[in-house]
Protein backbone atom coordinates (compact mmCIF):
# COMPACT_ATOMS: atom_id res chain seq x y z
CA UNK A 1 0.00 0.00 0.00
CA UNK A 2 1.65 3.30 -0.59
CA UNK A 3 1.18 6.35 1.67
CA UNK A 4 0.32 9.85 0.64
CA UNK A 5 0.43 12.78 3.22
CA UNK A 6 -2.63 15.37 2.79
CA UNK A 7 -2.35 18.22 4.55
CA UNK A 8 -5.35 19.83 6.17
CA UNK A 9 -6.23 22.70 8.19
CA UNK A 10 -9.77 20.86 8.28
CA UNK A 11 -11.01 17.42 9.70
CA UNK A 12 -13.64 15.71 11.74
CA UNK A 13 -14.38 16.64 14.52
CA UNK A 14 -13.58 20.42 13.87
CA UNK A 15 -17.28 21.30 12.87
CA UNK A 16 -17.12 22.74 9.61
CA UNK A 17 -18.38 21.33 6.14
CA UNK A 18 -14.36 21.80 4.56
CA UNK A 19 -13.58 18.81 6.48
CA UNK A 20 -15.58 16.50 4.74
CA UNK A 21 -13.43 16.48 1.47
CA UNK A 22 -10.09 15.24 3.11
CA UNK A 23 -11.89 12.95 5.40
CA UNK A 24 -13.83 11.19 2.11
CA UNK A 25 -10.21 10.76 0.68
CA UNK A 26 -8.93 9.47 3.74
CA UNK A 27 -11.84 6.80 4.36
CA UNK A 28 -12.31 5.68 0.76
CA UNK A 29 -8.30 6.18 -0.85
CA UNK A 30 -7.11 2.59 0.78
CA UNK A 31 -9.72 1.23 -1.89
CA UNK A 32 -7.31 2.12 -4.47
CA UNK A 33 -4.05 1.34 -3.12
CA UNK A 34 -3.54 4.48 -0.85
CA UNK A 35 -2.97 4.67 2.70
CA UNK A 36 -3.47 8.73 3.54
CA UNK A 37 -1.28 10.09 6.99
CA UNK A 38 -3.39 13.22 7.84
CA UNK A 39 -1.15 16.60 9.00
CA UNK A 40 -3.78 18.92 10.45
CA UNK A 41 -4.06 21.42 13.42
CA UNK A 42 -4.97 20.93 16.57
CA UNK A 43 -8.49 19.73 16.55
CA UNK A 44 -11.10 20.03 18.96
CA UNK A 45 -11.67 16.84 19.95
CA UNK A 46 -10.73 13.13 19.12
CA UNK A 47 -10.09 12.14 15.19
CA UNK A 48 -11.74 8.97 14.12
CA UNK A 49 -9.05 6.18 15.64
CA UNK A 50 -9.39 4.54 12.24
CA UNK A 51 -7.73 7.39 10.58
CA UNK A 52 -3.44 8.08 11.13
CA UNK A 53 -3.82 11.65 12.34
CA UNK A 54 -0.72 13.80 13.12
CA UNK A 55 -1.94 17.46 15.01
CA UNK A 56 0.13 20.49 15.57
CA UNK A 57 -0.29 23.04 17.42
CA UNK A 58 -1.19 26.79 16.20
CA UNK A 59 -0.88 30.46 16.31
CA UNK A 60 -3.92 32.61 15.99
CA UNK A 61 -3.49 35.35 13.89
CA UNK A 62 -3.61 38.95 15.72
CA UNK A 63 -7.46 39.58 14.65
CA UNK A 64 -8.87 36.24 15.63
CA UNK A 65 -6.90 36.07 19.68
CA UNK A 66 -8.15 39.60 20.05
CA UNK A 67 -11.94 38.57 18.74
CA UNK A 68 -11.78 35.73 20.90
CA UNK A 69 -10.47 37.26 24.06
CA UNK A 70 -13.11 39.95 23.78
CA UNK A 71 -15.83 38.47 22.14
CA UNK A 72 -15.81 34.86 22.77
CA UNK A 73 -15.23 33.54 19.46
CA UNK A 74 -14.79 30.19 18.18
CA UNK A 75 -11.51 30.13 16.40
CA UNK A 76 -12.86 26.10 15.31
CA UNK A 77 -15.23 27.80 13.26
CA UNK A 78 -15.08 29.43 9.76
CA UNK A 79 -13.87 32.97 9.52
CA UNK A 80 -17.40 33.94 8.29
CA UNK A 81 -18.96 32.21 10.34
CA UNK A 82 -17.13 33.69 13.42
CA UNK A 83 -18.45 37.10 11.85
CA UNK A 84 -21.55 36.07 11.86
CA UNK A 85 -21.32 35.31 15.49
CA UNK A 86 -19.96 38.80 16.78
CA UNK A 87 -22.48 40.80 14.94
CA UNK A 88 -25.71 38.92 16.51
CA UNK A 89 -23.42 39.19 19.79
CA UNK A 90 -23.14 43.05 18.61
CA UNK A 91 -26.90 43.18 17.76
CA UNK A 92 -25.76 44.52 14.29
CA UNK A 93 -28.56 43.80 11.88
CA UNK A 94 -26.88 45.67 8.62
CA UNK A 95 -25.37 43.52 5.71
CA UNK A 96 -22.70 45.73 5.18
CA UNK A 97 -21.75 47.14 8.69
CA UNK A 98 -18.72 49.56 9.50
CA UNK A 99 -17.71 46.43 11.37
CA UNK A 100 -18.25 44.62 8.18
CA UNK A 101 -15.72 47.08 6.55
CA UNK A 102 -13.46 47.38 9.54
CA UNK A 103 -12.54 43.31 9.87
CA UNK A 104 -12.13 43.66 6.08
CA UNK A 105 -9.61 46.61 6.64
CA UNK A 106 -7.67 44.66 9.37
CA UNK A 107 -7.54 41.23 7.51
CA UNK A 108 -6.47 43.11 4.07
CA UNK A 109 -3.14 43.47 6.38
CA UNK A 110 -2.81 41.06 8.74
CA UNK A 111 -4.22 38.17 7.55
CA UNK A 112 -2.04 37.17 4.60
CA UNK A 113 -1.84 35.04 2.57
CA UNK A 114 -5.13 33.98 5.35
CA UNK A 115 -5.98 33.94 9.17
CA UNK A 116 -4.33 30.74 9.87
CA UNK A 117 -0.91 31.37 8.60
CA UNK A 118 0.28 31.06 11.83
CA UNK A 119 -0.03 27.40 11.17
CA UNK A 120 2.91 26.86 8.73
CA UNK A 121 6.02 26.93 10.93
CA UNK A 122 4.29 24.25 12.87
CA UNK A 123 2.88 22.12 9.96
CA UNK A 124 6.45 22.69 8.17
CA UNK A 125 7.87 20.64 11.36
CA UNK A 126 5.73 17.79 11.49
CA UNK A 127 5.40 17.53 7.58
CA UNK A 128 9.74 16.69 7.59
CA UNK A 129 9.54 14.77 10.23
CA UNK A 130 6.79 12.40 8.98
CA UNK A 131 9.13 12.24 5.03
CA UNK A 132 11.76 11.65 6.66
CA UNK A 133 10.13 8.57 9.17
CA UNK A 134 7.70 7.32 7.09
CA UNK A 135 8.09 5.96 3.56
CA UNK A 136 5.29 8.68 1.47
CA UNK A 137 5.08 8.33 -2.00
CA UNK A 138 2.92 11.56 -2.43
CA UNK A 139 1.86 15.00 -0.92
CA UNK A 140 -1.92 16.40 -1.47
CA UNK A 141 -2.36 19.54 -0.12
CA UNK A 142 -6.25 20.90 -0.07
CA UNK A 143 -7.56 24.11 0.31
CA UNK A 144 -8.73 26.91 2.20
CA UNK A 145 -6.32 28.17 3.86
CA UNK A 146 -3.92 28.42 1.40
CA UNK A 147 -1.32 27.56 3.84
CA UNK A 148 -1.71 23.86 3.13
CA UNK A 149 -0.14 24.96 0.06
CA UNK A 150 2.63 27.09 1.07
CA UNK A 151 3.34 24.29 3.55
CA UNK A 152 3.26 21.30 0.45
CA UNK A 153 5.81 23.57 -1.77
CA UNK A 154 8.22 23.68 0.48
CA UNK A 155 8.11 20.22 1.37
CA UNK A 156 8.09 19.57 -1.97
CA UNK A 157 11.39 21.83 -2.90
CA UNK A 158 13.26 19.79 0.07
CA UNK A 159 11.98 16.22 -0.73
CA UNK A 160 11.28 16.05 -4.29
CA UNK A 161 8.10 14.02 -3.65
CA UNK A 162 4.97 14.14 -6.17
CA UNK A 163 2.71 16.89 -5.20
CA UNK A 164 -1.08 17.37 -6.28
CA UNK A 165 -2.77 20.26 -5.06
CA UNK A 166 -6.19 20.67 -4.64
CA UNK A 167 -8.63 23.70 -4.37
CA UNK A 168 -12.14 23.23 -2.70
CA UNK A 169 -12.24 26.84 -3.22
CA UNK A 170 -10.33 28.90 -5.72
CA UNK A 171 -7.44 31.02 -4.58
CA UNK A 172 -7.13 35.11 -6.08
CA UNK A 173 -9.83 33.89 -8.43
CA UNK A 174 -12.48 32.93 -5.93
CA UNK A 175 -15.84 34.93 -6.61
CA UNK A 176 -15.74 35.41 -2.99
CA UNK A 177 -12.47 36.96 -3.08
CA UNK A 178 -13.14 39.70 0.04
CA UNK A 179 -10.11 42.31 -0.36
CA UNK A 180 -9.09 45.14 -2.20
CA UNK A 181 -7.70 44.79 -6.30
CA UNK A 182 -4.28 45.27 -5.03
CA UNK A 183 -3.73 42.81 -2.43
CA UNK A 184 -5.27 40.47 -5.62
CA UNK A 185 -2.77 41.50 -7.66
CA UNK A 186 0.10 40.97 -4.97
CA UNK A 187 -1.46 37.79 -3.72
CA UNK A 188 -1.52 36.47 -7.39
CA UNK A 189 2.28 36.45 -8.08
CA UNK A 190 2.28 34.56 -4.37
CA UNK A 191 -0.30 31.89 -6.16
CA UNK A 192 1.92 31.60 -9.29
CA UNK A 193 5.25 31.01 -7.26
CA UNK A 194 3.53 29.06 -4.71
CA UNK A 195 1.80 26.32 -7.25
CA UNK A 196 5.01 26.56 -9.98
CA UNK A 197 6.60 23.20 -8.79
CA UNK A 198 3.11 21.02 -7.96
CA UNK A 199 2.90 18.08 -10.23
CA UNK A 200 -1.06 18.47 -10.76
CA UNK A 201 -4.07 20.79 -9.62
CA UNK A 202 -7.45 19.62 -9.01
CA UNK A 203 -10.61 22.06 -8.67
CA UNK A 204 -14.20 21.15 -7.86
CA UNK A 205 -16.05 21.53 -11.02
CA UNK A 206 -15.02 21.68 -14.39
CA UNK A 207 -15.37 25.92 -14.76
CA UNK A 208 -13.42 26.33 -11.46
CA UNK A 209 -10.56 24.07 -13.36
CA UNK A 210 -10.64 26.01 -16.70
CA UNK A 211 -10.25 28.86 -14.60
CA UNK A 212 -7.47 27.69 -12.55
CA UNK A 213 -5.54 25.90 -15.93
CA UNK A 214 -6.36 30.02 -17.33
CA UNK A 215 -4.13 31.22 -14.86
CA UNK A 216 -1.74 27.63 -14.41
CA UNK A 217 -1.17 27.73 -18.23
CA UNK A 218 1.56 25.10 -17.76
CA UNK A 219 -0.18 22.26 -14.92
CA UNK A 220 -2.45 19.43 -15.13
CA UNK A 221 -6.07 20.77 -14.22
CA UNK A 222 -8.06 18.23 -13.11
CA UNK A 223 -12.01 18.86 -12.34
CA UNK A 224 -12.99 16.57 -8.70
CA UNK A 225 -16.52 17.07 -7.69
CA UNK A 226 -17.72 16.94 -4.40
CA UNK A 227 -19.07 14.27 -2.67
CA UNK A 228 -20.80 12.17 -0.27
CA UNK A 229 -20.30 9.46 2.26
CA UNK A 230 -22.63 6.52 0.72
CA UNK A 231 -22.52 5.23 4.78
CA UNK A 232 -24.71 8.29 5.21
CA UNK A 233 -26.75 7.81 2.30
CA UNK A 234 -30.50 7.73 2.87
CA UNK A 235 -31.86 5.33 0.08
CA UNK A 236 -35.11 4.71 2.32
CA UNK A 237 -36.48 7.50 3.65
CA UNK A 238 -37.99 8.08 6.92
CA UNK A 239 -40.49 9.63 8.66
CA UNK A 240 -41.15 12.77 6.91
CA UNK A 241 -42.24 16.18 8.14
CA UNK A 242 -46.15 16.58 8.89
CA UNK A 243 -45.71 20.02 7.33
CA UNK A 244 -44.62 21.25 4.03
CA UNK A 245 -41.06 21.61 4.97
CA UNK A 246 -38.73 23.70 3.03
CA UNK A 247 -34.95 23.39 4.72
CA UNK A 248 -31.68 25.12 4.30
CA UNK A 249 -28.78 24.28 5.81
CA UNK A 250 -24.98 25.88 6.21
CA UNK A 251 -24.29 29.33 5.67
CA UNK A 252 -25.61 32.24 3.07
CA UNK A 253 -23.18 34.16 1.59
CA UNK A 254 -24.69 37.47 2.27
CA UNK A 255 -24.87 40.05 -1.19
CA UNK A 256 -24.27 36.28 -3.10
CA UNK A 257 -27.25 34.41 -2.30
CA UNK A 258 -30.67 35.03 -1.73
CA UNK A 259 -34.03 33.50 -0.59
CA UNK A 260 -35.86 36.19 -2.09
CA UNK A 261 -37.46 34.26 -5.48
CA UNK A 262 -38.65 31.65 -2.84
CA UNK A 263 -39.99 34.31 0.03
CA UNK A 264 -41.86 36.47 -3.33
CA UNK A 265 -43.12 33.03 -4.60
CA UNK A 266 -44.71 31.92 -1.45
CA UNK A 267 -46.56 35.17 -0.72
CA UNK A 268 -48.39 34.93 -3.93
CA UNK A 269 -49.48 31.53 -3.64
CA UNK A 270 -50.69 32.33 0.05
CA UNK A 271 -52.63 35.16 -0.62
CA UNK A 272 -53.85 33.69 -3.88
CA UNK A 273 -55.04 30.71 -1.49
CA UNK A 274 -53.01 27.94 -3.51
CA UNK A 275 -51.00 27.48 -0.44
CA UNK A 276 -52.38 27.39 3.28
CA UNK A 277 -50.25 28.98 5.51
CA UNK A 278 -50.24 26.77 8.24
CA UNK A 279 -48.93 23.83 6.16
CA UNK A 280 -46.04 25.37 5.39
CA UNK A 281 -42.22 26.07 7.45
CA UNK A 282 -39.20 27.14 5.85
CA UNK A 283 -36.32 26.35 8.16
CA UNK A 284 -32.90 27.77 8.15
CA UNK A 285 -30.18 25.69 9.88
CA UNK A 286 -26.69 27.88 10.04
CA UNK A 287 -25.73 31.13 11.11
CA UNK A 288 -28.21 33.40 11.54
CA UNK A 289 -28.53 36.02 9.53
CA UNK A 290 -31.03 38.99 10.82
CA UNK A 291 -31.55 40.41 7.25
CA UNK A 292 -33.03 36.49 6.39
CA UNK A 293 -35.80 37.39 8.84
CA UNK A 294 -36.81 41.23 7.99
CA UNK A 295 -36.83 40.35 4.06
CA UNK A 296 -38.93 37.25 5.22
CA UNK A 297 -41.62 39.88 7.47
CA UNK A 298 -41.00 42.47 4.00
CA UNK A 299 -43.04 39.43 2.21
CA UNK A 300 -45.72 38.62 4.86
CA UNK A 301 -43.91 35.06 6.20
CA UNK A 302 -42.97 35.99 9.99
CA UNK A 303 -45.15 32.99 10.88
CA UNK A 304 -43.42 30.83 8.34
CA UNK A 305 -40.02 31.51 8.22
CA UNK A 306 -38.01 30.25 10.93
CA UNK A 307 -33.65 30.31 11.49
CA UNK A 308 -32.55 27.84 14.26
CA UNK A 309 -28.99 28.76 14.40
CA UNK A 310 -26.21 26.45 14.03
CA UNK A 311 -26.46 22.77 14.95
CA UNK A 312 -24.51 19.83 15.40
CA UNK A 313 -24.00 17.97 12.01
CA UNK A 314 -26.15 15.05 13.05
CA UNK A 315 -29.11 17.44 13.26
CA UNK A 316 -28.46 19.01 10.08
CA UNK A 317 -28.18 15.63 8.34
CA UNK A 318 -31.86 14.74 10.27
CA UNK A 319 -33.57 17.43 9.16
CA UNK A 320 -32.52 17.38 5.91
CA UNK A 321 -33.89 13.37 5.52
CA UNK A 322 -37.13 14.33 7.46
CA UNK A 323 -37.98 17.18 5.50
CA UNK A 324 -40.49 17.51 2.15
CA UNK A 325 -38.20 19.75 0.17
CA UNK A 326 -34.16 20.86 0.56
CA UNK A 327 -33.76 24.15 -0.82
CA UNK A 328 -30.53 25.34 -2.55
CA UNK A 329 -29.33 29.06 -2.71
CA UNK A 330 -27.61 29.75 -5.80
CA UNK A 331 -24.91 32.83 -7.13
CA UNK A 332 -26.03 36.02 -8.44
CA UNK A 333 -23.38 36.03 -10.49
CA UNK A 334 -23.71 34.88 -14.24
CA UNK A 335 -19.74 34.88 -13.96
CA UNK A 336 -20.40 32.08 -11.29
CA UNK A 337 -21.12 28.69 -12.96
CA UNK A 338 -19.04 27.04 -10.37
CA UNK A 339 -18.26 25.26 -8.16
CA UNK A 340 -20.70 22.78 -6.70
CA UNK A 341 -21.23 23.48 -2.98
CA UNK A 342 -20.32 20.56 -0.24
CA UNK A 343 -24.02 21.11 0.32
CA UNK A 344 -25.20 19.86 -2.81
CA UNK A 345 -23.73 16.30 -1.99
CA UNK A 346 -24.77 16.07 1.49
CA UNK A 347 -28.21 16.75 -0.53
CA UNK A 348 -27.57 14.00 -2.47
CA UNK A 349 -27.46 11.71 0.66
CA UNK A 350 -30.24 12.53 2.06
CA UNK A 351 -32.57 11.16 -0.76
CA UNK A 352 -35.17 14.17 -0.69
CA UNK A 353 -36.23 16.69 -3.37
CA UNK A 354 -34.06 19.40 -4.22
CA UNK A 355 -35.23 23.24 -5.38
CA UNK A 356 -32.38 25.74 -6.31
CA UNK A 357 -33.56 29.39 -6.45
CA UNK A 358 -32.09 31.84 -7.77
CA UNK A 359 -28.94 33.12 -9.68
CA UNK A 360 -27.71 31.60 -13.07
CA UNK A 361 -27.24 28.84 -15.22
CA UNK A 362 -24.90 26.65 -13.61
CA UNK A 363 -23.11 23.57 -12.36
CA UNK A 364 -25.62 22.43 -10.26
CA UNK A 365 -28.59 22.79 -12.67
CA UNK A 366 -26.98 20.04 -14.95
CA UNK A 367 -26.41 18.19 -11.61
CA UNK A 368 -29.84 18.19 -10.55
CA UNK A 369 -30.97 17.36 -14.37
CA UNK A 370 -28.62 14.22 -14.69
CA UNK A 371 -29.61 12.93 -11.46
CA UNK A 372 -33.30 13.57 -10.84
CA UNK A 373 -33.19 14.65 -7.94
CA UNK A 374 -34.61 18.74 -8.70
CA UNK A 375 -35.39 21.26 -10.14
CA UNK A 376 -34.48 24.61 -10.29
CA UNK A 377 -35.90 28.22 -10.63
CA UNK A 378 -34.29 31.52 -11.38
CA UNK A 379 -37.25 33.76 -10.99
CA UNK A 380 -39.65 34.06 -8.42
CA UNK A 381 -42.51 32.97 -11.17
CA UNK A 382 -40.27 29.56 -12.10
CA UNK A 383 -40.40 29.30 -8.33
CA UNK A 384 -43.62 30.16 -7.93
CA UNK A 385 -44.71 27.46 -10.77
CA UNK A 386 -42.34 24.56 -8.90
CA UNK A 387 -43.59 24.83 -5.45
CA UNK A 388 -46.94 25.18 -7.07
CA UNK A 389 -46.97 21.14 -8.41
CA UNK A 390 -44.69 20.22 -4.83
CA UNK A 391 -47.31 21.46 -2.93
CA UNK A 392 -50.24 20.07 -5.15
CA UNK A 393 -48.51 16.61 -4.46
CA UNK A 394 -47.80 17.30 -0.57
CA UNK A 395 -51.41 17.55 -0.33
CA UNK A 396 -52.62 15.03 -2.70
CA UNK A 397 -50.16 11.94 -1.30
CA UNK A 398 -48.62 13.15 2.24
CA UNK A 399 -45.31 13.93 0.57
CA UNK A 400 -43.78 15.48 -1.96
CA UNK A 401 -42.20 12.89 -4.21
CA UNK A 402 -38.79 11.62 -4.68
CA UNK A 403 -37.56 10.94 -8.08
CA UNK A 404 -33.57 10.51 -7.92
CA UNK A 405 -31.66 8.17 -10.00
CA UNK A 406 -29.62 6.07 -7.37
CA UNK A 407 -27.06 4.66 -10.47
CA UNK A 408 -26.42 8.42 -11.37
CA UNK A 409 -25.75 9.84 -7.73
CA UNK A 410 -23.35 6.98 -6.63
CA UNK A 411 -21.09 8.92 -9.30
CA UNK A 412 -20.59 11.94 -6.84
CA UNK A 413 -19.91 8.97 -3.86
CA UNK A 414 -16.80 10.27 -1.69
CA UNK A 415 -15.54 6.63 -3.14
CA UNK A 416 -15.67 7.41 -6.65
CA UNK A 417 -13.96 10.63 -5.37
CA UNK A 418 -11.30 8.82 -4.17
CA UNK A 419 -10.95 6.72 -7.19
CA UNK A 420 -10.25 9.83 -9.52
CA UNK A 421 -7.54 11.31 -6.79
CA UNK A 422 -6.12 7.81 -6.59
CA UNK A 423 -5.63 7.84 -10.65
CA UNK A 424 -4.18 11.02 -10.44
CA UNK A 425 -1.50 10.31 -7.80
CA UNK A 426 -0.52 6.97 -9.96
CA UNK A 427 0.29 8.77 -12.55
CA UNK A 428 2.59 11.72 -10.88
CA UNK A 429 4.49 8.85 -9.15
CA UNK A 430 4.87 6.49 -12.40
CA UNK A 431 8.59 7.54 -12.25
CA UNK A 432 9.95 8.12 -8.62
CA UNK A 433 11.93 10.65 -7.34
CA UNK A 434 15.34 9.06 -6.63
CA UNK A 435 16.05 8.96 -2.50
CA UNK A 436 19.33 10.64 -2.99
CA UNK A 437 17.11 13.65 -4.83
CA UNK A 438 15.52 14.05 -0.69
CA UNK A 439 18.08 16.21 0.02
CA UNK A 440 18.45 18.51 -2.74
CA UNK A 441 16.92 22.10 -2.53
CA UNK A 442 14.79 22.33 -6.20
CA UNK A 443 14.18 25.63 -6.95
């Protein structure tokens, strides 16, 4: 069996959807004749025993000790998500707060190349000590933070071992890129010099990799959906909701999603009487967002729209199996075809309808066509017109139907995931680095 080291800021248990990727690989590569060694940060609790799990410590950067010190924040959580957190603490309801542009102001500076760049010295340490003990055939290195990256290149410089890098999330070309053209530009030439001596890059959907090869004129771009766990896989479903449920779960990108086309299509059908009010909950699971609930009393759907807050993962996976539709928030961007959210595939497991609102033609619309497992709506009318039959159905049967094919959606399995990666890494390591080439310093 030959080893591969993938390094990680994210993995089970810290509580955040980026950790399902690298945990997927590591569960499902020994299929295919790898054996991953995870090199991750401290995490906040106890790794899965089955899995060979080296932790470092870290350094907070500057922003995130002082946020946490003075507003109890939860440096396990994603950056946005922490954000989230001190504004409800704050009681600031605006989308685009002076605190907003402050945190932007102070991470434009001190949190480059991103906040958890105090991780590198640390993960630079453990990364030559485990080449030099262990006999690794391979380096992945998965991203955000872009530190996993900084960390594989200079492994790679000092051991000459294969390198694939992968992006969950583009780097300077991310739509969510959230500082000024400048540091872009600066940060760019970083990318360039960073990724120049990887052996192969790997993006989530197959725009995000003609954007990356665009930029990496000279790499192998591979495109790696997504995926789920088929252990977690819901082929028969149980007990549904008594109520038309519509569920969300994870975060909303505020100013890049929207519920909007859903809250505008459910007022009409309410007050058109095609819908009964008191059949119906929309549910948001994630960070609350307090502009979610005034556009949702804007429409006339206090008494329908509900946010819970974040949850443990279990409960998000339960309500999204128990619950009569899953709904999907898509860009407004017509720039943003891609990627496929991690949200998408934990969709997939659940074995429930899907209905994207919203934004653009895009990656998931051909995902939810090949499959069968949604639909999707740009405008509030093609919304209005879905949830129009869904509901017709809820009422005629109990439930709103499931139609998914299960041959099609075992091709986004965390297995077959592992599978492509698995090709990939055979064919960087068809001719090995000599041991004598350890040593040497490749610039």
């Amino acid at each position: 069996m030959k080893r591969v080291l993938i390094i990680t800021y994210h993995f089970p248990p810290r509580p955040v959807v980026a950790s399902l990727r690298p945990r997927g690989l590591t569960k499902y590569l020994p299929e295919f004749g790898w054996q991953a060694v995870i090199l991750t940060a401290a995490l906040p609790g106890r790794p899965d025993p089955q899995f060979e799990v080296v932790e470092t410590p870290r350094r907070e950067s500057l922003p995130l000790r002082l946020g946490r010190r003075l507003f109890g924040l939860d440096s396990d959580q994603t950056l946005m998500m922490q954000i989230a957190h001190l504004k409800r603490k704050l009681r600031i309801k605006s989308e685009r707060s002076p605190l907003d542009m402050l945190l932007a102001a102070v991470g434009e500076v001190t949190a480059y190349p991103d906040p958890e760049k105090g991780w590198r010295p640390y993960a630079l340490e453990a990364g030559h000590d485990l080449l030099c003990q262990r006999n690794i055939q391979a380096i992945i290195s998965t991203s955000p933070p872009v530190t996993t990256h900084i960390v594989a290149r200079e492994l790679k410089k000092r051991w000459g071992i294969p390198w694939l890098a992968d992006f969950r999330d583009l780097w300077t070309q991310n739509y969510y890129y959230p500082y000024s053209p400048l540091r872009r530009k600066i940060e760019r030439r970083l990318e360039l010099k960073t990724l120049a001596p990887a052996d192969a890059l790997v993006a989530v959907s197959q725009p995000s990799a003609a954007n990356l090869g665009s930029l990496h004129k000279q790499k192998q771009v591979h495109s790696i959906p997504n995926g789920f766990d088929p252990v977690e896989a819901n082929p028969t479903p149980g007990k549904l909701t008594d109520k038309f449920t519509i569920t969300y779960t994870g975060t909303i990108y505020t100013g890049k999603q929207s519920p909007e086309p859903l809250f505008a299509a459910l007022r009409d059908l309410v007050s058109e009487g095609s819908m009964q009010a008191d059949d119906i909950e929309v549910r948001f699971f994630g960070a609350e967002a307090g502009w979610v609930d005034r556009q949702a009393e804007r429409y006339g759907l206090k008494s329908i729209v509900r946010q819970f807050g974040i949850v443990p993962r279990e409960v998000a996976l339960k309500t999204q199996r128990e619950s009569q539709v899953l709904l999907l928030l898509k860009w407004n961007d017509h720039r943003h075809r891609g990627p496929s959210s991690a949200k998408i595939f934990e969709y997939l497991a659940a074995s429930r309808p899907i209905l994207a609102v919203g934004g653009f033609p895009a990656v998931v619309d051909d995902l939810l066509e090949e499959t069968g497992v949604g639909v999707s709506g740009q405008t509030w009318l093609d919304v209005k017109h879905l949830l129009r039959q869904m509901y017709q159905e809820y009422r005629s049967t109990g439930a709103v139907p499931y139609a998914g094919d299960e041959a099609r959606i075992d091709r986004y399995s965390h297995r077959e995931m592992a599978r492509k990666f698995a090709s990939i890494l055979d064919s960087i390591t068809e001719q090995p680095v000599p041991r004598q080439a350890q040593l040497i310093d490749r610039t």
